[in-house]
N, C-alpha and C. Protein backbone atom coordinates (compact mmCIF):
# COMPACT_ATOMS: atom_id res chain seq x y z
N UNK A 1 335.56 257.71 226.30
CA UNK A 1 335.22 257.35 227.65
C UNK A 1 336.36 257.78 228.56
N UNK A 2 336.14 258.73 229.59
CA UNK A 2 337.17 258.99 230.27
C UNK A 2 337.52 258.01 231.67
N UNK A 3 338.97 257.86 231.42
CA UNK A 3 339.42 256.40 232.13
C UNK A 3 338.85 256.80 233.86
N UNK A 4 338.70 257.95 234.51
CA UNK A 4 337.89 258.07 235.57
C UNK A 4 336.84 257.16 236.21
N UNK A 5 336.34 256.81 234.82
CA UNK A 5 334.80 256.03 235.16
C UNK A 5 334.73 254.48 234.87
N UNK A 6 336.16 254.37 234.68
CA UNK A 6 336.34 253.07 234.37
C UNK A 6 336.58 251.87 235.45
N UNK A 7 336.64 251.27 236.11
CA UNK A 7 336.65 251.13 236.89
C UNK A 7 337.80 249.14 237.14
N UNK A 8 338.16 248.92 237.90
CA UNK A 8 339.33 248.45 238.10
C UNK A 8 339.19 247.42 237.43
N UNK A 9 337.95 246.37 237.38
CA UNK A 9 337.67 245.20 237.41
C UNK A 9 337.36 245.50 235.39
N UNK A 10 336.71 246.41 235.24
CA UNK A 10 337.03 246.38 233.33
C UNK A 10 337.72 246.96 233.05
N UNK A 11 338.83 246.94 233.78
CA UNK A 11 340.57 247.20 233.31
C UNK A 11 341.24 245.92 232.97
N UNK A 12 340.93 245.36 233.86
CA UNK A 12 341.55 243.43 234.18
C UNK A 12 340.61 242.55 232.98
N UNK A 13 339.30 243.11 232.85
CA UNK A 13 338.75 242.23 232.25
C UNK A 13 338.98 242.61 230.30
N UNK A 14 339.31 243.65 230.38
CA UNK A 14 339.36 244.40 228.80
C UNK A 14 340.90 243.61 228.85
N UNK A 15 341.92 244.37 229.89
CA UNK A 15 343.12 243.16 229.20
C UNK A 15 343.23 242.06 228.91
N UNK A 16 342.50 241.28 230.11
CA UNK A 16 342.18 239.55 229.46
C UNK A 16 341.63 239.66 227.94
N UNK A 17 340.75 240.28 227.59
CA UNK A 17 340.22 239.77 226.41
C UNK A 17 341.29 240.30 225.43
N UNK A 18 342.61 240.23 225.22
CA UNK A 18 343.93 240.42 224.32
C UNK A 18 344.07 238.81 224.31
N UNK A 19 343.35 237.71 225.37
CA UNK A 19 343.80 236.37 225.21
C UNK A 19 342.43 235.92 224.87
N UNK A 20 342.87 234.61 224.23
CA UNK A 20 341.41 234.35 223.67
C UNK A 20 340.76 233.92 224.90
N UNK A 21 341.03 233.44 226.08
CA UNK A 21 339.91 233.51 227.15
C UNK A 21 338.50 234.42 227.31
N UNK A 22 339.54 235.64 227.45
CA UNK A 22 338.51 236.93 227.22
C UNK A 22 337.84 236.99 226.22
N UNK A 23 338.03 236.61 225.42
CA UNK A 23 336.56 236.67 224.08
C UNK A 23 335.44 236.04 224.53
N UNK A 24 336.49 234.70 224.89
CA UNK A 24 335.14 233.47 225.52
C UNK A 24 334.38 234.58 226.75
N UNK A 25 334.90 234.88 227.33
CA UNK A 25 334.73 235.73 228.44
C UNK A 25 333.37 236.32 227.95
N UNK A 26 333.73 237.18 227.03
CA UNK A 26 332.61 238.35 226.32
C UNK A 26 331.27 237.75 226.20
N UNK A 27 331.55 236.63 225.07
CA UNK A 27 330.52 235.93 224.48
C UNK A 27 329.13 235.09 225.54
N UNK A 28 329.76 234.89 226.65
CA UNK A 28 329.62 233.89 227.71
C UNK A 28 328.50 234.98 228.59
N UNK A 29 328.86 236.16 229.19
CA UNK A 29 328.22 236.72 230.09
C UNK A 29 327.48 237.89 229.05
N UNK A 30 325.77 238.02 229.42
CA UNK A 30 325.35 238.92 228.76
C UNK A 30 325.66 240.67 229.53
N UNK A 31 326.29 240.16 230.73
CA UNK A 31 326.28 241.53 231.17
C UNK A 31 327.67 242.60 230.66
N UNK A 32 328.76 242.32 230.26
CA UNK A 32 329.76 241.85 230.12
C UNK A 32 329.77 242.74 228.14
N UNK A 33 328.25 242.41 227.52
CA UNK A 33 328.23 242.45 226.03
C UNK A 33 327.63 244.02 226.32
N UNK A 34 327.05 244.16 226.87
CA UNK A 34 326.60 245.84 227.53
C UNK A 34 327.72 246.65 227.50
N UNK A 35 328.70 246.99 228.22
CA UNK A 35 330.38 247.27 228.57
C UNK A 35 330.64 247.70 227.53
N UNK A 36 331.02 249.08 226.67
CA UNK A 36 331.58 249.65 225.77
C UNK A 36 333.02 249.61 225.68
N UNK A 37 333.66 249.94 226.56
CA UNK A 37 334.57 249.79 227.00
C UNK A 37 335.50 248.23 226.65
N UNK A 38 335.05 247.35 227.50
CA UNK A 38 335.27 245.99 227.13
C UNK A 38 335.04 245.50 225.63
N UNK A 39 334.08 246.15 225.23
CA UNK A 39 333.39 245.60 224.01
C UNK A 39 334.65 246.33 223.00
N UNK A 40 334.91 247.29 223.32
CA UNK A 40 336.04 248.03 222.11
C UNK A 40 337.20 247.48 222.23
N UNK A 41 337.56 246.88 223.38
CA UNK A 41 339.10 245.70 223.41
C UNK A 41 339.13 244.39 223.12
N UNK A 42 337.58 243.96 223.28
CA UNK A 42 337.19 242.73 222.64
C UNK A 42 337.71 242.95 220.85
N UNK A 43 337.10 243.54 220.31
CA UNK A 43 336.85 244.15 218.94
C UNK A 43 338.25 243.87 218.24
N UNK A 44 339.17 244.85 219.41
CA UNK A 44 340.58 245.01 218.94
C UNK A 44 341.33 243.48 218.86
N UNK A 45 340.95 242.69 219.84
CA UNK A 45 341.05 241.58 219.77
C UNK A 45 340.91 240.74 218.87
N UNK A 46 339.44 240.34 218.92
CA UNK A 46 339.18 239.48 217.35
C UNK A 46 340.32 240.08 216.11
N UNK A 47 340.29 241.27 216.23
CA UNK A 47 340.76 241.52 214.89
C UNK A 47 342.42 241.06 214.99
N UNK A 48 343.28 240.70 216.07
CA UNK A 48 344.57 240.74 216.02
C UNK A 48 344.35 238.93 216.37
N UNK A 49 343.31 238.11 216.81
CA UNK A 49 343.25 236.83 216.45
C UNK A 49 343.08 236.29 214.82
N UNK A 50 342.10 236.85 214.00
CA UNK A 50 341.85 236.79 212.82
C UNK A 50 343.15 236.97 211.89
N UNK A 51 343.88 237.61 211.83
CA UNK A 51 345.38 238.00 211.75
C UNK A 51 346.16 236.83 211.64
N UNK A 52 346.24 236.70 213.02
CA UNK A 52 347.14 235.56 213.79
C UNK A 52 346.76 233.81 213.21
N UNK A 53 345.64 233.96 212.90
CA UNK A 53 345.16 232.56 212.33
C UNK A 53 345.69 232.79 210.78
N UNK A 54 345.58 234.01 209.92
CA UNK A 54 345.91 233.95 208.51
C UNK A 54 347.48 234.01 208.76
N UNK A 55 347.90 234.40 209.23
CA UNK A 55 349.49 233.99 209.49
C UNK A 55 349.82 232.32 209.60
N UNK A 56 348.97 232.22 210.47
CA UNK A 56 349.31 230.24 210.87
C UNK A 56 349.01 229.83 210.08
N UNK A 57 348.02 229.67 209.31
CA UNK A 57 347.86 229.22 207.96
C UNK A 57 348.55 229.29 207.06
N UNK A 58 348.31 230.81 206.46
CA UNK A 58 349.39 230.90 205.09
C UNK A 58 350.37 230.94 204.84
N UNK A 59 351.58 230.92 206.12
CA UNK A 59 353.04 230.89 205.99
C UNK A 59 353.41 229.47 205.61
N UNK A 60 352.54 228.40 206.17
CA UNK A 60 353.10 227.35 206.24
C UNK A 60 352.62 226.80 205.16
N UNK A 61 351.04 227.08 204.46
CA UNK A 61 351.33 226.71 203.56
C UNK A 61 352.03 226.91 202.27
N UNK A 62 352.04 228.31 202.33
CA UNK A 62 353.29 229.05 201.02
C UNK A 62 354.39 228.28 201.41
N UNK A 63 355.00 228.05 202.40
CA UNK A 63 356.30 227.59 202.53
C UNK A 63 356.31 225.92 202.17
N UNK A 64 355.25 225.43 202.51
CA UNK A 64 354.88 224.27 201.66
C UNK A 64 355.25 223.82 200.38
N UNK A 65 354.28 225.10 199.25
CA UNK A 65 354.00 225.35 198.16
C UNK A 65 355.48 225.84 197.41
N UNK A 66 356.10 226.44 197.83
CA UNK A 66 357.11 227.06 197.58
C UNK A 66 358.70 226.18 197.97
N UNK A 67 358.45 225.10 198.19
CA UNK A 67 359.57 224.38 199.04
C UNK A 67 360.87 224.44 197.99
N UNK A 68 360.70 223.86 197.34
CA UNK A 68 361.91 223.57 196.12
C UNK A 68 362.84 224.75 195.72
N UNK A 69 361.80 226.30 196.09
CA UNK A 69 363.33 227.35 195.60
C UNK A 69 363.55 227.24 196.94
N UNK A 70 365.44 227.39 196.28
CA UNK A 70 366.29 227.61 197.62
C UNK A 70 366.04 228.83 198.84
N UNK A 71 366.16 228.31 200.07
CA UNK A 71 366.26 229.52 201.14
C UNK A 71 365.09 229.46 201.19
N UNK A 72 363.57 229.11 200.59
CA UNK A 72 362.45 229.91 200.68
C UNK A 72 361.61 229.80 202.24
N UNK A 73 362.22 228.88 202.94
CA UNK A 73 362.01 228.25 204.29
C UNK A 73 362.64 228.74 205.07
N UNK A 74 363.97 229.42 204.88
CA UNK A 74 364.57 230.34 206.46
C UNK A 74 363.42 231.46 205.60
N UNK A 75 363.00 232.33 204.54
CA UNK A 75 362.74 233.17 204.13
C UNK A 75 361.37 233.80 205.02
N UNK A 76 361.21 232.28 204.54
CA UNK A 76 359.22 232.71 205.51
C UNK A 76 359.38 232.33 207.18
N UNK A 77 360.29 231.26 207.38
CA UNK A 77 360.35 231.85 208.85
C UNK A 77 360.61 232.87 209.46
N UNK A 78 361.63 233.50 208.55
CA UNK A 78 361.69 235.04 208.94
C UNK A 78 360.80 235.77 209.31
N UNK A 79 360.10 235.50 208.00
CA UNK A 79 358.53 236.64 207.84
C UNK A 79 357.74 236.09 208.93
N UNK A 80 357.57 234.80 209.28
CA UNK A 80 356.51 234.39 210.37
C UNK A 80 357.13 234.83 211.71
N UNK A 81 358.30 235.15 211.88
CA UNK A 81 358.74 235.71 213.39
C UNK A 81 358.40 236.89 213.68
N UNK A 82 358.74 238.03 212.16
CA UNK A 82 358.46 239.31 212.57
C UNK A 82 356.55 239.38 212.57
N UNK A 83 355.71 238.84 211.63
CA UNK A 83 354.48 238.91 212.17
C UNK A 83 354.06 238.53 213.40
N UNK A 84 354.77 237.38 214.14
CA UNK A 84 353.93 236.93 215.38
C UNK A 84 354.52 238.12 216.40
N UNK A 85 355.82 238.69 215.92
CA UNK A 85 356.50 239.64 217.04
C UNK A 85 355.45 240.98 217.10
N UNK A 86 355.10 241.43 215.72
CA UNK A 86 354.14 242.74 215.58
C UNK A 86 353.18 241.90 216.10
N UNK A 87 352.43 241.35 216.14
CA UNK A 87 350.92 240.24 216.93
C UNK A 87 351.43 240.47 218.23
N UNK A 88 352.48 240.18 218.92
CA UNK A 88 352.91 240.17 220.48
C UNK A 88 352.88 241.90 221.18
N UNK A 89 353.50 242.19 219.87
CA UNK A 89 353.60 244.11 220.30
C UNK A 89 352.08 244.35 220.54
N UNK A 90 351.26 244.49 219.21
CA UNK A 90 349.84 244.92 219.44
C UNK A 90 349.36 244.42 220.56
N UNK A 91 349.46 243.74 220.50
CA UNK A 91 348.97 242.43 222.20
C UNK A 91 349.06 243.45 223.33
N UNK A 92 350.18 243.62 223.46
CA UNK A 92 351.22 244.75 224.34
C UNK A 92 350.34 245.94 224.35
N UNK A 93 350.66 246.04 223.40
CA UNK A 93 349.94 248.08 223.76
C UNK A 93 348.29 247.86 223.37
N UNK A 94 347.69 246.72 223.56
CA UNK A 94 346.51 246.84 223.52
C UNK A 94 346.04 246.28 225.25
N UNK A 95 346.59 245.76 225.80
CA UNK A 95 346.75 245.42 227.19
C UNK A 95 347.10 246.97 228.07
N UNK A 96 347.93 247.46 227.52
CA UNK A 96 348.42 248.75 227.91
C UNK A 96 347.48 250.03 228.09
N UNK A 97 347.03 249.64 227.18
CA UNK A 97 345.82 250.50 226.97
C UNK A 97 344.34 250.42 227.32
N UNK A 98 344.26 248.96 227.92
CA UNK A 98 343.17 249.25 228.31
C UNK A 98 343.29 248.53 229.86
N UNK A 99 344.33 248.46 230.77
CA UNK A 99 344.94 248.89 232.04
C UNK A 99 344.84 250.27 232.00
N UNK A 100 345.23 251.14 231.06
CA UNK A 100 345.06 253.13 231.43
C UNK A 100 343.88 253.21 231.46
N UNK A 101 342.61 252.40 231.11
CA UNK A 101 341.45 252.74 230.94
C UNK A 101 341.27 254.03 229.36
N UNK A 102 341.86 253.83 228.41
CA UNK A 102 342.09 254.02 227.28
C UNK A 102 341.44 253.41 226.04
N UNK A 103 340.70 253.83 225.35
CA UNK A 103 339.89 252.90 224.31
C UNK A 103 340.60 253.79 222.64
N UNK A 104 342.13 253.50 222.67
CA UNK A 104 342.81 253.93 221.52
C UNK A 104 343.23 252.69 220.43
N UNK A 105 342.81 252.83 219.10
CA UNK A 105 343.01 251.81 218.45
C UNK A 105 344.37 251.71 218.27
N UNK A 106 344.56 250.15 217.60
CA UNK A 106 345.80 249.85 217.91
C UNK A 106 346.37 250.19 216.72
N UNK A 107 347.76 250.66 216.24
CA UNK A 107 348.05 250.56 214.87
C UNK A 107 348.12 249.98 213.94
N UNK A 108 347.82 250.97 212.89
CA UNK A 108 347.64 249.97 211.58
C UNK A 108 346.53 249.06 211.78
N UNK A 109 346.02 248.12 212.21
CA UNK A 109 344.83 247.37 212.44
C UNK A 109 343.74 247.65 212.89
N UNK A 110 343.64 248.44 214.04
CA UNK A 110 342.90 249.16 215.05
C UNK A 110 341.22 249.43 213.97
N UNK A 111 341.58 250.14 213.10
CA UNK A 111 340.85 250.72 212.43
C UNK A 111 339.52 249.26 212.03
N UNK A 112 340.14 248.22 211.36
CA UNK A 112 339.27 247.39 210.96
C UNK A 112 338.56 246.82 212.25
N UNK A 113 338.58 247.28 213.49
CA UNK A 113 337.59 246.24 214.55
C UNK A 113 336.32 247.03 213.88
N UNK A 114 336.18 247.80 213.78
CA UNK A 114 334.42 248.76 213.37
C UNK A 114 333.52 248.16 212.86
N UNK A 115 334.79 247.40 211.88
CA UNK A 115 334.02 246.31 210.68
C UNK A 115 333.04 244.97 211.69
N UNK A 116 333.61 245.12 213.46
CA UNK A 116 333.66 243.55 213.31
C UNK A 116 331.75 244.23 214.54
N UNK A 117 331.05 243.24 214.10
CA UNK A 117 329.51 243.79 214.93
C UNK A 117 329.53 242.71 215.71
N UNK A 118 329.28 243.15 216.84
CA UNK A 118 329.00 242.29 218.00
C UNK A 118 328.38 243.20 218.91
């Protein structure tokens, strides 16, 4: 889609949906589910929320599970900073990208929205 035809208001509205507002957003207006455009940053979305929930989950509970060896708790906080930081980046250049009026997947993840049908 060339960003020409894109037009200001599903620039603003494709970046919102990087927050979960904008999903609600999507789901909510049928006109809105039409929008290719929107619909491909939605996509990118779910897929970097879905992520973000198996992170919140499974760090804490491995770190749970795992309590008794030493260090294993700065270990996974570690790991849970640099995932939410790559979650904040994608965030970033998926906002970025669809302000240029740009429908480029995001790295490394990008690929699995295809999977997601809506």
């Amino acid at each position: 889609m060339d960003s020409e035809n894109i037009s200001q208001n599903q620039k603003i509205l494709s970046a919102v949906s990087y927050l979960v507002v904008g999903i609600l957003i999507y789901f909510i207006s049928e006109e809105l589910q039409k929008d290719n455009f929107f619909k491909f940053h939605v996509k990118q979305s779910i897929v970097l929320l879905i992520i973000d929930i198996i992170v919140v989950v499974i760090v804490p509970v491995l770190t749970f599970i795992l309590a008794w060896i030493p260090f294993i708790n700065i270990l996974f906080l570690i790991v849970d900073i640099i995932l939410d930081l790559f979650i904040f980046i994608f965030i970033l250049i998926g906002i970025y990208n669809s302000m240029n009026g740009k429908m480029v997947n995001l790295p490394v993840i990008g690929e699995y929205s295809k999977y997601i049908n809506i």
